[in-house]
C-alpha atoms as a PDB file:
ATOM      1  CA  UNK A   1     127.143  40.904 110.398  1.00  0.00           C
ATOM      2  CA  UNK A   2     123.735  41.006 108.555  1.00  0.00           C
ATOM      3  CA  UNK A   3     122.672  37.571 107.574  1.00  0.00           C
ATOM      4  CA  UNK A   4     121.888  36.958 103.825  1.00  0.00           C
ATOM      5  CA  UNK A   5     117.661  36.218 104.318  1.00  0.00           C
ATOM      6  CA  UNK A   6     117.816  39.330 106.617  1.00  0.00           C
ATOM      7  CA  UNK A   7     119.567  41.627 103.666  1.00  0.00           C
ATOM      8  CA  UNK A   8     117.669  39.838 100.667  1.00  0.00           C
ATOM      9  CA  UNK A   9     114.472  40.588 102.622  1.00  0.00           C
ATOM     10  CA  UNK A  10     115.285  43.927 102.919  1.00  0.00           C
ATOM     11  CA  UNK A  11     115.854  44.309  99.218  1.00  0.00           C
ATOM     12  CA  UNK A  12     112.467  43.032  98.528  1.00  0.00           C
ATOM     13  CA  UNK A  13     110.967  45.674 100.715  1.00  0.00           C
ATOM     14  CA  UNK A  14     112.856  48.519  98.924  1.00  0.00           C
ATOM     15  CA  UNK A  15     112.384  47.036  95.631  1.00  0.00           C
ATOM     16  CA  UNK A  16     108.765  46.347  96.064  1.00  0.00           C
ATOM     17  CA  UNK A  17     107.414  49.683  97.274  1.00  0.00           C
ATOM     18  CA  UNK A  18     106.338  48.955 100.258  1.00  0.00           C
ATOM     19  CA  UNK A  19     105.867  51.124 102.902  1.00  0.00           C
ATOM     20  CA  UNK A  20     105.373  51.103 106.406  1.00  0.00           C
ATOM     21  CA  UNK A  21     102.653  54.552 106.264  1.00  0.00           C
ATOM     22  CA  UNK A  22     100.271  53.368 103.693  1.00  0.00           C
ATOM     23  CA  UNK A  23      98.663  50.071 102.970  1.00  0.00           C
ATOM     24  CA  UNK A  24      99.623  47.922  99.611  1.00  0.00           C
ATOM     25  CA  UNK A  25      97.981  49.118  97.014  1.00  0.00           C
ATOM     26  CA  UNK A  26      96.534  46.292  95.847  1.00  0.00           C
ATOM     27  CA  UNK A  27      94.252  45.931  99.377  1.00  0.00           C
ATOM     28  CA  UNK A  28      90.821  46.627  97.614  1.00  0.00           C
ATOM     29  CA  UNK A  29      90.052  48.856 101.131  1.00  0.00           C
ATOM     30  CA  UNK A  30      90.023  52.459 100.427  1.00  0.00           C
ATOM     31  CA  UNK A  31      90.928  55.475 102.915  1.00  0.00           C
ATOM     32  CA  UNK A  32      87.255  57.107 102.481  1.00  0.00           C
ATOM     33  CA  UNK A  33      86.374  59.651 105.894  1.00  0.00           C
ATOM     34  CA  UNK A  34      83.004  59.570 106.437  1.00  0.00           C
ATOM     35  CA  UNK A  35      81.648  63.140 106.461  1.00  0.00           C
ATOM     36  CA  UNK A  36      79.973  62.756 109.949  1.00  0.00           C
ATOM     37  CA  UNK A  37      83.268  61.489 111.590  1.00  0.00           C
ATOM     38  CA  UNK A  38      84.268  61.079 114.691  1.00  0.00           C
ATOM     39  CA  UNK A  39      87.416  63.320 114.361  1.00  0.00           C
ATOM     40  CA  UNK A  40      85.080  66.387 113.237  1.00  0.00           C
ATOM     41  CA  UNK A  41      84.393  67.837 116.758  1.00  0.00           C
ATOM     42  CA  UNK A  42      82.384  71.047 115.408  1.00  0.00           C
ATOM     43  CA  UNK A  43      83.197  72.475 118.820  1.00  0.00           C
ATOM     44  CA  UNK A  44      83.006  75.909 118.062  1.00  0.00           C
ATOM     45  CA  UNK A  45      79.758  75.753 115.659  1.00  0.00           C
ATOM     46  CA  UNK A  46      79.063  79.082 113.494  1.00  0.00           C
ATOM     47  CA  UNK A  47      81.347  81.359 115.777  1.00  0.00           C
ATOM     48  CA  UNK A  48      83.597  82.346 112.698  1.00  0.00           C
ATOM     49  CA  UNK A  49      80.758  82.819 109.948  1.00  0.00           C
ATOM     50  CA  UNK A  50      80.482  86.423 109.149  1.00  0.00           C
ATOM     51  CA  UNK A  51      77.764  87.968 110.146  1.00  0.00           C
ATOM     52  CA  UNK A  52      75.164  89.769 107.546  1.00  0.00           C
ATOM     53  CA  UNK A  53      74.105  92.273 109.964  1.00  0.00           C
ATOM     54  CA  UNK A  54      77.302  94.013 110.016  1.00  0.00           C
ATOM     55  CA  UNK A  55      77.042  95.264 106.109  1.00  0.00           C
ATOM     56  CA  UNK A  56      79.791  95.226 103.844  1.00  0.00           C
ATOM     57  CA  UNK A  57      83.430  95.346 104.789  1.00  0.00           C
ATOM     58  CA  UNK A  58      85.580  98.247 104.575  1.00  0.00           C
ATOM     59  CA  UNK A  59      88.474  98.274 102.641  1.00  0.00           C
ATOM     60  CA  UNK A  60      92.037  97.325 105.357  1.00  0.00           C
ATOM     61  CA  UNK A  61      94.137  99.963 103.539  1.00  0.00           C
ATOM     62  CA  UNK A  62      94.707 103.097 103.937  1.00  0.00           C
ATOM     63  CA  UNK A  63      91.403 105.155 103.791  1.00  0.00           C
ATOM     64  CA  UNK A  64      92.586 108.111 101.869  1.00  0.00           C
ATOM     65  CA  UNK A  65      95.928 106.918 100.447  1.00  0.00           C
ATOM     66  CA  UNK A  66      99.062 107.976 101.673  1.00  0.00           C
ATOM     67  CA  UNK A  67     100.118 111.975 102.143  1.00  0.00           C
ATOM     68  CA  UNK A  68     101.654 112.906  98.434  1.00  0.00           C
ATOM     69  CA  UNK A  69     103.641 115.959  98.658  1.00  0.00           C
ATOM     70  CA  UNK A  70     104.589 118.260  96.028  1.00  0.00           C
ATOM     71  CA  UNK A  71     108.538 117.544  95.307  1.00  0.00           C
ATOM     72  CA  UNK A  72     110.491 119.184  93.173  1.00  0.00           C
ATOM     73  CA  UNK A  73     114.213 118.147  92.778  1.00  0.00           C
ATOM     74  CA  UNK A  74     116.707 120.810  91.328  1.00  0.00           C
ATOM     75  CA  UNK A  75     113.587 122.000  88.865  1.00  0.00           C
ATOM     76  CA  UNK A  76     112.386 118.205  88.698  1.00  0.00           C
ATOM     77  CA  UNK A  77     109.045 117.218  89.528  1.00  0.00           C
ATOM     78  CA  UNK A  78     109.303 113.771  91.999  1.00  0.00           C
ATOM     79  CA  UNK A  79     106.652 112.065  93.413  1.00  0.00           C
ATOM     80  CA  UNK A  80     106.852 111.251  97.095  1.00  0.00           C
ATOM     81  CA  UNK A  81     105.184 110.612 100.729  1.00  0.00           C
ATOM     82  CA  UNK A  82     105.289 113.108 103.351  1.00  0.00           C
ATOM     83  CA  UNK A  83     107.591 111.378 105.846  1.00  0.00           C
ATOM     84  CA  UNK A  84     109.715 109.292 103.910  1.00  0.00           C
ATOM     85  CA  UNK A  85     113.763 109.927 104.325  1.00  0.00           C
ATOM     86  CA  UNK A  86     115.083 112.482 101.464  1.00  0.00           C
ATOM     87  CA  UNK A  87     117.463 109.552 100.698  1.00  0.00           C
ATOM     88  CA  UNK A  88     115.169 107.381  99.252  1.00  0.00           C
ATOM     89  CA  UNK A  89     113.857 110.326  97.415  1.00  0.00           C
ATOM     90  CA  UNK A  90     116.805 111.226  95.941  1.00  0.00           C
ATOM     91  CA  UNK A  91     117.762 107.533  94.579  1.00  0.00           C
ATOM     92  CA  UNK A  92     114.276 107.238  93.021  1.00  0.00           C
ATOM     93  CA  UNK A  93     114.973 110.600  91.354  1.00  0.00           C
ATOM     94  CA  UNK A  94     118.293 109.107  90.194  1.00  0.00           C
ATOM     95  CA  UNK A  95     120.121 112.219  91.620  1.00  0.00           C
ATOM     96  CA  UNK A  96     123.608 111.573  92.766  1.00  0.00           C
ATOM     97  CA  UNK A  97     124.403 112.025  96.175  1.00  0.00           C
ATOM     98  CA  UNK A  98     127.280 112.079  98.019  1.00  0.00           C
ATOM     99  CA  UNK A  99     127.241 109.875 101.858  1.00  0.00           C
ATOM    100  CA  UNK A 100     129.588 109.396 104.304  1.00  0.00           C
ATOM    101  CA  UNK A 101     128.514 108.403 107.222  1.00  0.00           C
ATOM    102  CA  UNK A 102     124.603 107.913 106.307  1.00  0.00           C
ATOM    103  CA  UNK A 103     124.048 109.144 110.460  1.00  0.00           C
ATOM    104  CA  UNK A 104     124.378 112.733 109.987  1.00  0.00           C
ATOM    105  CA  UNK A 105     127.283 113.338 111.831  1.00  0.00           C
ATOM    106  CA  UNK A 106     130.159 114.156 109.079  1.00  0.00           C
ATOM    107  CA  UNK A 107     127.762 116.513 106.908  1.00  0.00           C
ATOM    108  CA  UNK A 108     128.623 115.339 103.037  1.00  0.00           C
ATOM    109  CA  UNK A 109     124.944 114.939 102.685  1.00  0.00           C
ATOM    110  CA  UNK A 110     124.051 118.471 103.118  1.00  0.00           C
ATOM    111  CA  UNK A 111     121.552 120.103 100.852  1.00  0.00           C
ATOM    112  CA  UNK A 112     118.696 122.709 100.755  1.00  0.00           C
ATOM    113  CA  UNK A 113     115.363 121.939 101.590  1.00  0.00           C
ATOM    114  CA  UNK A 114     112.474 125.350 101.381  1.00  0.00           C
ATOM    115  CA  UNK A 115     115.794 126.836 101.724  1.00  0.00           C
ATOM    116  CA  UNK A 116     117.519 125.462 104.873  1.00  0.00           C
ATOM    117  CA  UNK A 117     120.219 123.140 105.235  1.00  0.00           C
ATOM    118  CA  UNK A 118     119.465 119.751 105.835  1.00  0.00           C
ATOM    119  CA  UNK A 119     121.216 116.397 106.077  1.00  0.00           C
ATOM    120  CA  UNK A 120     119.913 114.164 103.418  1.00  0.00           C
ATOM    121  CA  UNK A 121     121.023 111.058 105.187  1.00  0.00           C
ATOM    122  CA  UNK A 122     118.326 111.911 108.104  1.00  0.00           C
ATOM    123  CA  UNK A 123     115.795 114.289 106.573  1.00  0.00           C
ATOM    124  CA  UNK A 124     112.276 113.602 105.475  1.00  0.00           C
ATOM    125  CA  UNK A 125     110.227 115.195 103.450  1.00  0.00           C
ATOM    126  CA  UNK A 126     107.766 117.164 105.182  1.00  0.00           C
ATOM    127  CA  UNK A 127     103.758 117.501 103.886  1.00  0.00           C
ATOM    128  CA  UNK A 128     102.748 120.150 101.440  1.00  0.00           C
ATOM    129  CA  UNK A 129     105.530 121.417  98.594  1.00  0.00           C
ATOM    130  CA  UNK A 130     108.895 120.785  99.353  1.00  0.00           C
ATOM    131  CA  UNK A 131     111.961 122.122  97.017  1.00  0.00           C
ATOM    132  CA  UNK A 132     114.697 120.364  97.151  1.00  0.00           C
ATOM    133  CA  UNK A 133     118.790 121.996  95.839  1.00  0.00           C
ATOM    134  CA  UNK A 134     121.801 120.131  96.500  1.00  0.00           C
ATOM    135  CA  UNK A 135     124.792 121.598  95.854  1.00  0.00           C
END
């Protein structure tokens, strides 16, 4: 059983807003880190400074942008990356598509791309002008 000085001290902790991690407020001594401090070790110097000599930085990207192809969907002009699935073409087009399986095994994708049948589920567009018909 907690004694009655042990709770009502306790209480006056909590209800003073005290804490344990930071001294009272009312100390007069501030936290101030001297610039030159001890815990600065400065062990590796300049060794991450850039360097002037190297001229100015290219660009991370992509140098030349990504491959646009020249999609047309029934008649429709798209725009679109050489590579990406005919899927995600077709949604952005806001053509309606019929999937099964979406693994190009059951064949309810199937539609014509330059004129031969492909599965839409697995195709990508290929670089340079692509037509695409579905059915």
């Amino acid at each position: 059983m907690v004694s009655a000085r042990k709770l009502a001290a306790t209480i006056s902790l909590i209800a003073g807003g005290v804490s344990a991690f930071a001294p009272p407020a009312n100390s007069g001594r501030s936290l101030r880190i001297p610039q030159d401090s001890p815990s600065q070790l400065h062990i590796f110097g300049n060794a991450f400074a850039n360097d002037d000599s190297l001229g100015k930085r290219d660009n991370p990207g992509l140098k030349k942008g990504p491959k646009v192809a020249e999609v047309t969907v029934n008649g429709k002009p798209v725009k679109a990356v050489a590579g990406q699935k005919l899927s995600q073409v077709l949604a952005g087009a806001r053509v309606k598509m019929t999937y099964s399986c979406r693994k190009g095994n059951c064949g309810t994708c199937e539609l014509l791309v330059n004129g031969r049948v492909e599965k839409a589920c697995n195709a990508k567009i290929p670089s340079g002008k692509c037509t695409i018909n579905t059915y």
